[in-house]
Protein backbone atom coordinates (compact mmCIF):
# COMPACT_ATOMS: atom_id res chain seq x y z
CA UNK A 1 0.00 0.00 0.00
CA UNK A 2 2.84 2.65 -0.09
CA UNK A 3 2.17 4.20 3.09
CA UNK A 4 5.46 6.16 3.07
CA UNK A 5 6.05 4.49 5.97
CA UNK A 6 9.98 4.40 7.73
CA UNK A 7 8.88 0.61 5.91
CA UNK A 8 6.07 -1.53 6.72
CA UNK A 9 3.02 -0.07 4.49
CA UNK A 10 3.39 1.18 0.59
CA UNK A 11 1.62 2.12 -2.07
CA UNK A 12 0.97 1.17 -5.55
CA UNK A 13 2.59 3.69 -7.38
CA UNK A 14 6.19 3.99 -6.53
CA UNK A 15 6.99 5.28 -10.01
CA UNK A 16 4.41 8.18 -9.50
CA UNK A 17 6.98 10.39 -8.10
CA UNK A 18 5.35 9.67 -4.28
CA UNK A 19 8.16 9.69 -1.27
CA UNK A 20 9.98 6.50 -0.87
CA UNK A 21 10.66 4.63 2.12
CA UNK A 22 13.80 3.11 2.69
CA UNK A 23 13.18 -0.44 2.02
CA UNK A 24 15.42 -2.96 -0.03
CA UNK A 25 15.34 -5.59 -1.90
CA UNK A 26 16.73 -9.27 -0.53
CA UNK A 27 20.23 -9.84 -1.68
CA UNK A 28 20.65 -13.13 -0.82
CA UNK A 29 21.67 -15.52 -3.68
CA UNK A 30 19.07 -17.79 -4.68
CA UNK A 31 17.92 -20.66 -6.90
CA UNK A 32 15.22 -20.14 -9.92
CA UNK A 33 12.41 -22.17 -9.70
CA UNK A 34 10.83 -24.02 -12.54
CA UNK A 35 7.72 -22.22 -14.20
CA UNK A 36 4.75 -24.51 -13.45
CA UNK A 37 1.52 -24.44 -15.79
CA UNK A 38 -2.30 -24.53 -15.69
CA UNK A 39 -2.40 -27.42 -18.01
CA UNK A 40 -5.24 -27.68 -20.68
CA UNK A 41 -5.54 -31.09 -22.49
CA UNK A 42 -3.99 -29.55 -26.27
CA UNK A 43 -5.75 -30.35 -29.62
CA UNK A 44 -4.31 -33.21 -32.08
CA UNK A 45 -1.48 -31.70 -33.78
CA UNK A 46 -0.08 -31.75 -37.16
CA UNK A 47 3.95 -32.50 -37.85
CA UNK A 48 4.20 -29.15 -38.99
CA UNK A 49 2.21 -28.14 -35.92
CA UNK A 50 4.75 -30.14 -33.48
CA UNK A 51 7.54 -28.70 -34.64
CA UNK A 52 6.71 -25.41 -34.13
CA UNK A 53 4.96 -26.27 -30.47
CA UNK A 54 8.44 -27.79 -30.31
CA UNK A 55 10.87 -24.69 -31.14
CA UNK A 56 7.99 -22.61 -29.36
CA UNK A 57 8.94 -24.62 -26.11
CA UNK A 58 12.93 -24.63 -25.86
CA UNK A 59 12.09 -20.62 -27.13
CA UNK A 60 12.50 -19.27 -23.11
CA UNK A 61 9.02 -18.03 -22.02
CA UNK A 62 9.20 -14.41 -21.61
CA UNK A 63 7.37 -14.50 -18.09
CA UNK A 64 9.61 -16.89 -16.99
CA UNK A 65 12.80 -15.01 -18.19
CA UNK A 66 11.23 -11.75 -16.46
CA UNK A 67 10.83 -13.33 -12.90
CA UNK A 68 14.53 -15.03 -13.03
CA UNK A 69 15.54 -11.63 -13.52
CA UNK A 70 13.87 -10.35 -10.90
CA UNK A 71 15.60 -13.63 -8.54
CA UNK A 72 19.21 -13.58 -10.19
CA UNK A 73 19.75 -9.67 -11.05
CA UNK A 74 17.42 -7.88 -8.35
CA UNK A 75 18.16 -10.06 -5.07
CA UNK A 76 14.03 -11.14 -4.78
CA UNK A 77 13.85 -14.26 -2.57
CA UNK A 78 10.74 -15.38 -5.02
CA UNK A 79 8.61 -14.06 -7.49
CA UNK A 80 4.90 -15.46 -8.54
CA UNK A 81 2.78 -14.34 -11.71
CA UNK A 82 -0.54 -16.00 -12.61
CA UNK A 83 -1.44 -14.77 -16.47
CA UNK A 84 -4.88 -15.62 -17.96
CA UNK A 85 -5.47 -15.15 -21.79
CA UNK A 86 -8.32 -13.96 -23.63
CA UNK A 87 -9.31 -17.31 -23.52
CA UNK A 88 -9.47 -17.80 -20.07
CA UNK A 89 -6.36 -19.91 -20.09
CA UNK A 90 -4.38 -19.76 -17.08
CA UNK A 91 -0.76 -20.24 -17.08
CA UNK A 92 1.46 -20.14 -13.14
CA UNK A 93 4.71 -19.27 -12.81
CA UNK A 94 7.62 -19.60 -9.81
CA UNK A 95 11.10 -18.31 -9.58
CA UNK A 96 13.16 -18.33 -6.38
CA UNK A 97 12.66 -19.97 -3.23
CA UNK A 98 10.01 -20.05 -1.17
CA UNK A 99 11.67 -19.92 2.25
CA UNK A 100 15.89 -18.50 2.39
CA UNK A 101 16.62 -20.97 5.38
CA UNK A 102 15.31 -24.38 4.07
CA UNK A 103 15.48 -23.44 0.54
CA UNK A 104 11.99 -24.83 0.21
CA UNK A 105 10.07 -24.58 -2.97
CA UNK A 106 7.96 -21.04 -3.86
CA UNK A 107 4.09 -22.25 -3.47
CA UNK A 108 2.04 -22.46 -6.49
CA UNK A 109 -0.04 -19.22 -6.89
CA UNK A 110 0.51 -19.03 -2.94
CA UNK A 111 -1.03 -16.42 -0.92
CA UNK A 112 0.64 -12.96 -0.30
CA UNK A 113 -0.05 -9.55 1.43
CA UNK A 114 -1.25 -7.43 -1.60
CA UNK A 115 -1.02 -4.07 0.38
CA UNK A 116 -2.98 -1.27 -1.33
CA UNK A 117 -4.87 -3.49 -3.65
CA UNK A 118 -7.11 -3.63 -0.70
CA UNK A 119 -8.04 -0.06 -2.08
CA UNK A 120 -9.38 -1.11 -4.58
CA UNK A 121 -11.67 -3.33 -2.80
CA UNK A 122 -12.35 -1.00 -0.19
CA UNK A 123 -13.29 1.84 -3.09
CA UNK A 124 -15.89 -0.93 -4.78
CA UNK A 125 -17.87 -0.85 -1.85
CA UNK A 126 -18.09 2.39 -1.34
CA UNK A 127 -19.16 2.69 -4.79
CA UNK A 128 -21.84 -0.07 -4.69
CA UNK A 129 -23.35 1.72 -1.54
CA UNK A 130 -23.44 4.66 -3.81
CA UNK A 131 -25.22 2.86 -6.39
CA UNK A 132 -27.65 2.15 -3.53
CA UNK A 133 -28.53 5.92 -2.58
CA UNK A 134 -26.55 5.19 0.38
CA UNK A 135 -23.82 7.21 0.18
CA UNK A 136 -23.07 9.84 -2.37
CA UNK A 137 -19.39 10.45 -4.13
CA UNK A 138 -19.23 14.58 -4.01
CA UNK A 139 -21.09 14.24 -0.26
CA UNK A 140 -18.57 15.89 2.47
CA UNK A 141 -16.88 13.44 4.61
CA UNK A 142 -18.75 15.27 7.72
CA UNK A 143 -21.90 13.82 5.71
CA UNK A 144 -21.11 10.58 7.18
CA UNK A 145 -18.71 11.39 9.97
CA UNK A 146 -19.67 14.75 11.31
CA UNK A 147 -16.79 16.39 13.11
CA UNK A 148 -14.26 14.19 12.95
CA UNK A 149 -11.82 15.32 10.22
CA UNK A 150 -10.20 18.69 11.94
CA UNK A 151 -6.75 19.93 11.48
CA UNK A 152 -4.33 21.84 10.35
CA UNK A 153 -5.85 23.23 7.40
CA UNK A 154 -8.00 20.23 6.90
CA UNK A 155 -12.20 20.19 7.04
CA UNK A 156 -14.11 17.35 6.36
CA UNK A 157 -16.82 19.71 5.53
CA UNK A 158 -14.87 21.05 2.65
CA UNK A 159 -13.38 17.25 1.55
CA UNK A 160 -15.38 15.19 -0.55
CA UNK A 161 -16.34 10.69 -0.40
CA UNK A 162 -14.74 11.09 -4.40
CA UNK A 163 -11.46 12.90 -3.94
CA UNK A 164 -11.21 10.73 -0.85
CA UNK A 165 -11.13 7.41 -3.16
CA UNK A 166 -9.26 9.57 -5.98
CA UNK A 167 -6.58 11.01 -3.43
CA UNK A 168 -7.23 14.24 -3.93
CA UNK A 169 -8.10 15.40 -0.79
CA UNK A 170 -5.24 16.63 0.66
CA UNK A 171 -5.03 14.62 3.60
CA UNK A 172 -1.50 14.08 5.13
CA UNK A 173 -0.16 9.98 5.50
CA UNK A 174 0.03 8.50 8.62
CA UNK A 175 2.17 5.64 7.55
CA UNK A 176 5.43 7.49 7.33
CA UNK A 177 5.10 8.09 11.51
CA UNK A 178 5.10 4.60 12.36
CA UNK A 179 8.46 2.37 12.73
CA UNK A 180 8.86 -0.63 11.76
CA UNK A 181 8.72 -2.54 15.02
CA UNK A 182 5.10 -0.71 15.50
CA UNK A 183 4.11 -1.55 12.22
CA UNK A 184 5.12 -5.46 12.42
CA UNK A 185 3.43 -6.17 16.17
CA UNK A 186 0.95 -3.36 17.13
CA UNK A 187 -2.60 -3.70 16.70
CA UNK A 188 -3.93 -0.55 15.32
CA UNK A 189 -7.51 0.80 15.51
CA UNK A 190 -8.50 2.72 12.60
CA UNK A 191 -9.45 5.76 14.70
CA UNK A 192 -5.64 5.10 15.78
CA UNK A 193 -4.03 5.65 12.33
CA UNK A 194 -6.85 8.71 11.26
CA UNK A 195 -5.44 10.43 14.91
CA UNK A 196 -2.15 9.95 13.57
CA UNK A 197 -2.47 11.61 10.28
CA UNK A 198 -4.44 14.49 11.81
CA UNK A 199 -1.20 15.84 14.11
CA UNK A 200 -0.05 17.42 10.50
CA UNK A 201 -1.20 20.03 8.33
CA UNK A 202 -2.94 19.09 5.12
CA UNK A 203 -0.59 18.59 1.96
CA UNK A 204 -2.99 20.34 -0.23
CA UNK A 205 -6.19 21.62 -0.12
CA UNK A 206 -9.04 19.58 -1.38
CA UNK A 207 -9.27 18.97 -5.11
CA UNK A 208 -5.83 21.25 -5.68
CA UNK A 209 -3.81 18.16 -6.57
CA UNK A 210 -3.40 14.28 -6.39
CA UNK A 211 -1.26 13.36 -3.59
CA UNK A 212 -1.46 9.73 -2.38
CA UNK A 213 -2.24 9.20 0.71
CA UNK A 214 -3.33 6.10 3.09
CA UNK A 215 -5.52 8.18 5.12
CA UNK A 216 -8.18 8.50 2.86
CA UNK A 217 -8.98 4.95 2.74
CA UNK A 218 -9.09 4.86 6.25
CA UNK A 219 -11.73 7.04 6.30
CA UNK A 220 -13.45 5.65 3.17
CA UNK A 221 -13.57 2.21 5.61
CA UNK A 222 -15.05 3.97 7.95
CA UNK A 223 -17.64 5.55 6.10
CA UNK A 224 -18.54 2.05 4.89
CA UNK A 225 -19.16 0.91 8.40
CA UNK A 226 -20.97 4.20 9.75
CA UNK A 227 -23.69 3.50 6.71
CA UNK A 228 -23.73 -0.05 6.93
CA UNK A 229 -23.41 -0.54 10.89
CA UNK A 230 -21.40 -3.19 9.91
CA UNK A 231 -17.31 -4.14 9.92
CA UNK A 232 -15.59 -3.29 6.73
CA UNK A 233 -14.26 -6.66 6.64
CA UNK A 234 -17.88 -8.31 6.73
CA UNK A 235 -18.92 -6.32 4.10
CA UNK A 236 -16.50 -6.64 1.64
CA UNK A 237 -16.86 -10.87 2.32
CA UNK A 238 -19.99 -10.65 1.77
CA UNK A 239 -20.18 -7.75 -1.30
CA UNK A 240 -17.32 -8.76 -2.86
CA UNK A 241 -14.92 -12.13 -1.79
CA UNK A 242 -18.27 -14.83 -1.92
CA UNK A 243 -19.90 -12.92 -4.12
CA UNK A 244 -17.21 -13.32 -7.22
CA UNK A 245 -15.76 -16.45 -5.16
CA UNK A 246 -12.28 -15.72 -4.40
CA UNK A 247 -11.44 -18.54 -2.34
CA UNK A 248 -7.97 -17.44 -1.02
CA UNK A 249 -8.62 -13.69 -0.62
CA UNK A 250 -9.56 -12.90 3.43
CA UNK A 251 -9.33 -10.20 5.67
CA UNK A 252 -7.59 -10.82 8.67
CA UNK A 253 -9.06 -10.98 12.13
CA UNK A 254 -7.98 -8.30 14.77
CA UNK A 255 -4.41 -9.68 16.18
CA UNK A 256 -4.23 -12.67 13.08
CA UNK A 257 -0.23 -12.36 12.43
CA UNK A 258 0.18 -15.55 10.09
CA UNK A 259 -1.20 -16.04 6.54
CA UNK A 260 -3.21 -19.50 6.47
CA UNK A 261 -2.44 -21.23 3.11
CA UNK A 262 0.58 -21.71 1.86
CA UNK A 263 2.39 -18.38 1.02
CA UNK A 264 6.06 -17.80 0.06
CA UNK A 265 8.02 -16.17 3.24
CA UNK A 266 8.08 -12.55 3.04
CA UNK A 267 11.89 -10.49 3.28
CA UNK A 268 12.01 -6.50 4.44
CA UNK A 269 15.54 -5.00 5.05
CA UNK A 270 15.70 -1.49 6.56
CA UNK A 271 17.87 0.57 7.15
CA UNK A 272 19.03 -0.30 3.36
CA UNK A 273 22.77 -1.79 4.42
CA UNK A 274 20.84 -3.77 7.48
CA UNK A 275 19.92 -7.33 7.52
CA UNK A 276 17.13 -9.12 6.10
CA UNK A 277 14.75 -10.05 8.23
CA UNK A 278 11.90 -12.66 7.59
CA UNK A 279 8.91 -10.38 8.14
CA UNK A 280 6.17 -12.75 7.02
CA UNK A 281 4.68 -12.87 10.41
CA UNK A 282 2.95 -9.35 10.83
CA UNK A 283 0.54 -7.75 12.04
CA UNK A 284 -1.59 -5.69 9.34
CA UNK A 285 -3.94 -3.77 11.26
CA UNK A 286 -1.96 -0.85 9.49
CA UNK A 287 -3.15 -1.03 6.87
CA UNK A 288 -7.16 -1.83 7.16
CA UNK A 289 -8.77 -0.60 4.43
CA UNK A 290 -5.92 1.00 2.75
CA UNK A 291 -3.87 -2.24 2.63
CA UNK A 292 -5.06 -5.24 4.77
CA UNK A 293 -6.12 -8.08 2.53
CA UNK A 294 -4.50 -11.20 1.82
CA UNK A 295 -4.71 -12.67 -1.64
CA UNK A 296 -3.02 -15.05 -4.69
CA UNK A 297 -2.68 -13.70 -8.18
CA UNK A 298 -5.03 -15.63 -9.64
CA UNK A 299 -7.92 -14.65 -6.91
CA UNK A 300 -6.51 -11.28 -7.87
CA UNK A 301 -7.15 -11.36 -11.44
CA UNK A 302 -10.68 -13.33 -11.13
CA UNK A 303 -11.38 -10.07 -8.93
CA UNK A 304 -10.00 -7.03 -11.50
CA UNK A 305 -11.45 -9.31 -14.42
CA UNK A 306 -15.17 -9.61 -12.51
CA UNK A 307 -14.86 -6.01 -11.81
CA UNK A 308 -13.98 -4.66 -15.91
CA UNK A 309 -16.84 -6.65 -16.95
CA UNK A 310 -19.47 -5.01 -14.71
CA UNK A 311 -20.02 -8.14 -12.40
CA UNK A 312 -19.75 -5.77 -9.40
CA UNK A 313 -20.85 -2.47 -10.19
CA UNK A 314 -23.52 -0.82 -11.83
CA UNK A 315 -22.69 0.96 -14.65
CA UNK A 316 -22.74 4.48 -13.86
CA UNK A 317 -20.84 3.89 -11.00
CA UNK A 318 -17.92 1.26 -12.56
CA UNK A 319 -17.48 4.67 -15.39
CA UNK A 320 -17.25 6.77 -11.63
CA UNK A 321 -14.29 4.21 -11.31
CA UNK A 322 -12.52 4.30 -14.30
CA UNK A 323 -12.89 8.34 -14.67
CA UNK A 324 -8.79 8.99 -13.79
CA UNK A 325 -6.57 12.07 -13.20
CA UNK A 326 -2.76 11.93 -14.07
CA UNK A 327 -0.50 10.48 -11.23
CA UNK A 328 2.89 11.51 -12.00
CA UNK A 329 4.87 11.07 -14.94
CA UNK A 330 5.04 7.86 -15.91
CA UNK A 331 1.67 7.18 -17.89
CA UNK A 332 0.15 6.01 -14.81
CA UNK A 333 -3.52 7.73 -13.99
CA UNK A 334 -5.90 7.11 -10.86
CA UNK A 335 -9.65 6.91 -10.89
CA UNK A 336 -11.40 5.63 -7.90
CA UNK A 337 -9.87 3.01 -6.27
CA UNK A 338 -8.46 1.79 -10.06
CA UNK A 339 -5.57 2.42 -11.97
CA UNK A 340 -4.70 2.72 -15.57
CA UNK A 341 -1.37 2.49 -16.83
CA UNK A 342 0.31 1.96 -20.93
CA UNK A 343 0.95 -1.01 -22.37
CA UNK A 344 3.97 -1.24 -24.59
CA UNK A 345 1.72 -3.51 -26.95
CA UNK A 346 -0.91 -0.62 -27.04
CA UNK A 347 -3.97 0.53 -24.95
CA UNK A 348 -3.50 -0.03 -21.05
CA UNK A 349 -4.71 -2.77 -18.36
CA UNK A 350 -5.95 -1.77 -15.57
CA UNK A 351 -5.21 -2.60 -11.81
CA UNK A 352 -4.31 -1.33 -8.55
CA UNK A 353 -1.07 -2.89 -6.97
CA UNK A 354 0.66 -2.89 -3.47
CA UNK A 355 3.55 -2.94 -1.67
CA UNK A 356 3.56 -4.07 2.65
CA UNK A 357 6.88 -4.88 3.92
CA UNK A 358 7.83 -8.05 2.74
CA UNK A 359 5.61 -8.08 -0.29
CA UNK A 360 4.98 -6.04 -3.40
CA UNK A 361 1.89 -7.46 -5.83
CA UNK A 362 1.04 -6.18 -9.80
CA UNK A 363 -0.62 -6.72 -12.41
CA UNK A 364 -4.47 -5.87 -14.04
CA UNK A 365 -6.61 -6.57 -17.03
CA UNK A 366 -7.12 -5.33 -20.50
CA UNK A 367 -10.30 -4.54 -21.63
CA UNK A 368 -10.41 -7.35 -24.15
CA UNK A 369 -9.75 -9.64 -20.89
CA UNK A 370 -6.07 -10.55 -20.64
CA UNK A 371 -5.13 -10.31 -16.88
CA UNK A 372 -1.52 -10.99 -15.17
CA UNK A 373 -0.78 -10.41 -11.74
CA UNK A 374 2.99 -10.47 -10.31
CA UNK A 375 4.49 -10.99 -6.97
CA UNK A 376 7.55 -10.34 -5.49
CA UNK A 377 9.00 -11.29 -1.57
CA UNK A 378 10.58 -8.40 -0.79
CA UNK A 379 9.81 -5.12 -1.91
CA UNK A 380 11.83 -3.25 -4.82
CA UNK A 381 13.40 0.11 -4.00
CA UNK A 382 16.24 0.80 -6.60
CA UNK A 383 14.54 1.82 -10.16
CA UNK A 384 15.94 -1.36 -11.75
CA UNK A 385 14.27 -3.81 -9.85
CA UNK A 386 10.85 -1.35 -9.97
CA UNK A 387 10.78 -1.53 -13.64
CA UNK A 388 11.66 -5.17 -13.63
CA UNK A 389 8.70 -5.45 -11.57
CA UNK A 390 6.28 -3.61 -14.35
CA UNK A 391 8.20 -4.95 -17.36
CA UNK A 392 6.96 -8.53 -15.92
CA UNK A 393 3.56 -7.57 -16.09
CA UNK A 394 3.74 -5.96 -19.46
CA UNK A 395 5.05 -9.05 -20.82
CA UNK A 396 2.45 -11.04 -19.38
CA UNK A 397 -0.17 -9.31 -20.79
CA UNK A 398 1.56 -8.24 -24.23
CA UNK A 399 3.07 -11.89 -24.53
């Protein structure tokens, strides 16, 4: 989820120009795991037809090639992709190990923290209650929460439910105020991490600029559950997870510290010469809505795909979604709760993405329904390993 944080909670959009925190990749040498496929029974083939499935297969698969590079030239302990064609094919890939002490294998699509993607599931609720007359997007946050977003320079009278979702409210991060030890083993009530943010002036005034900010989420989670009178977690279960039937996707319970399926181990070093440390063990009450969820790549693609083709939003409100402002410099826009970003094959995919110490997650779908989504143990900080990050997701879905 990029909360700036001194490292535990990041964003999605590293490359937009946001602050970074000082987290680096693992540099421990590792082995590259085998790429592993969803297998489809293939059609009779022709000799002429072998022989090019044959030079097609000793060709190196370019998904493959990206996540080795991201295990032999960037120091990740493991990467994961899960790519779905047009066809609804779905091909799984591995690269690394799993665990650095026992050299164990990297799970199959294994579950991962997938930080600020959580935004985007937070922002689909929010928009659905819209779509009920329950909420409404340029309603004030005091609408909702009356007198509780004061500060320097910041209203909740004058800040709106929309540039909440779209960032644009101004609202200062709390993330970048919490260490690393707090951020690992402290449970964290949301009211905690709003309080937080609210000791510093506003960054901008409402609507003057996108500035990314966990904050807003926070309070867009706890608009849900003022309307609702339910927890955030219930309702996104029940709205969205069972609903489009992600099976591995979950919210974790107030003090839950482990991930329950099988999951790669997850690798945060800070300061950036310190030592690794295995921080898959965490508690993620820091992130709530803005970055809590724990998912695989494939549950994450079944969820951007369902979402693109209007399974979980009315109309109106998915074009709410996909309405984007520019967030820095690299192509990269921001709607509500949904990104959009180039593809070097043409057109764009869209997607969220998150980082939370010891994770980092990408990936989207096209509008003619390709979808890739791309993990990585230990989350990139030097530009190389970034774009290595991106270029594996382009390839997935350009491939």
């Amino acid at each position: 989820m990029r909360a700036q944080t001194r490292q535990g909670l990041r964003s999605s959009t590293r490359q937009q120009g946001g602050r970074r925190r000082r987290a680096v990749s693992a540099a421990a040498a590792v082995a590259i795991g085998a790429m592993t496929l969803g297998a489809l029974a293939p059609p009779a083939a022709s000799a002429s037809d072998s022989a090019a499935s044959a030079a097609a297969a000793a060709r190196p698969d370019a998904v493959q090639q990206a996540l080795n590079t991201l295990v032999r030239d960037d120091g990740m302990p493991a990467a994961l992709a899960s790519v779905q064609d047009r066809n609804g094919r779905i091909r799984s890939y591995t690269a690394g190990v799993g665990d650095l002490t026992t050299g164990s294998k990297v799970p199959r699509d294994g579950q991962v923290r997938i930080g600020s993607n959580t935004k985007a599931f937070t922002a689909v609720v929010v928009l659905q209650l819209v779509g009920e007359g329950k909420i409404g997007l340029d309603a004030s946050v005091d609408t909702y929460l009356p007198g509780l977003v004061r500060g320097k320079g910041i209203d909740g009278r004058r800040i709106t439910v929309r540039q909440l979702l779209q960032h644009t409210s101004g609202l200062p991060e709390y993330g970048i105020h919490v260490d690393d030890d707090e951020i690992r083993n402290r449970y964290f009530e949301p009211r905690e991490l709003l309080d937080i943010a609210l000791r510093y002036k506003a960054d901008a005034a409402p609507g003057a600029k996108w500035g990314y900010s966990n904050t807003n989420y926070v309070l867009a989670g706890l608009i849900v559950q003022k309307v609702t009178g339910r927890p955030l977690a219930e309702e996104m279960d029940r709205r969205i997870i069972k609903r489009i039937g992600l099976r591995h996707t979950y919210f974790p319970t107030p003090g839950e510290m482990t991930i329950r399926e099988p999951h790669p181990q997850g690798y945060h070093r800070n300061p950036a010469d310190g030592p690794l440390r295995n921080f898959t063990e965490m508690d993620p009450s820091m992130g709530w809505a803005a970055g809590q969820l724990i998912s695989t790549n494939s549950d994450l693609n079944r969820f951007f795909t369902a979402l693109l083709a209007g399974r979980l939003l009315p109309a109106a409100q998915l074009a709410e979604m996909r309405t984007t402002v520019p967030a820095g410099t690299s192509g990269l826009r921001y709607g509500l709760g949904l990104t959009s970003r180039p593809l070097s094959c043409g057109g764009v995919y869209w997607g969220h993405g998150g980082d939370i110490a010891g994770y980092e997650t990408r990936g989207g779908v096209t509008d003619d329904g390709r979808a890739a989504n791309v993990a990585v143990t230990s989350i990139p900080t030097d530009e190389a390993a970034t774009r290595h990050v991106k270029d594996a997701v382009d390839r997935a879905l350009c491939g």
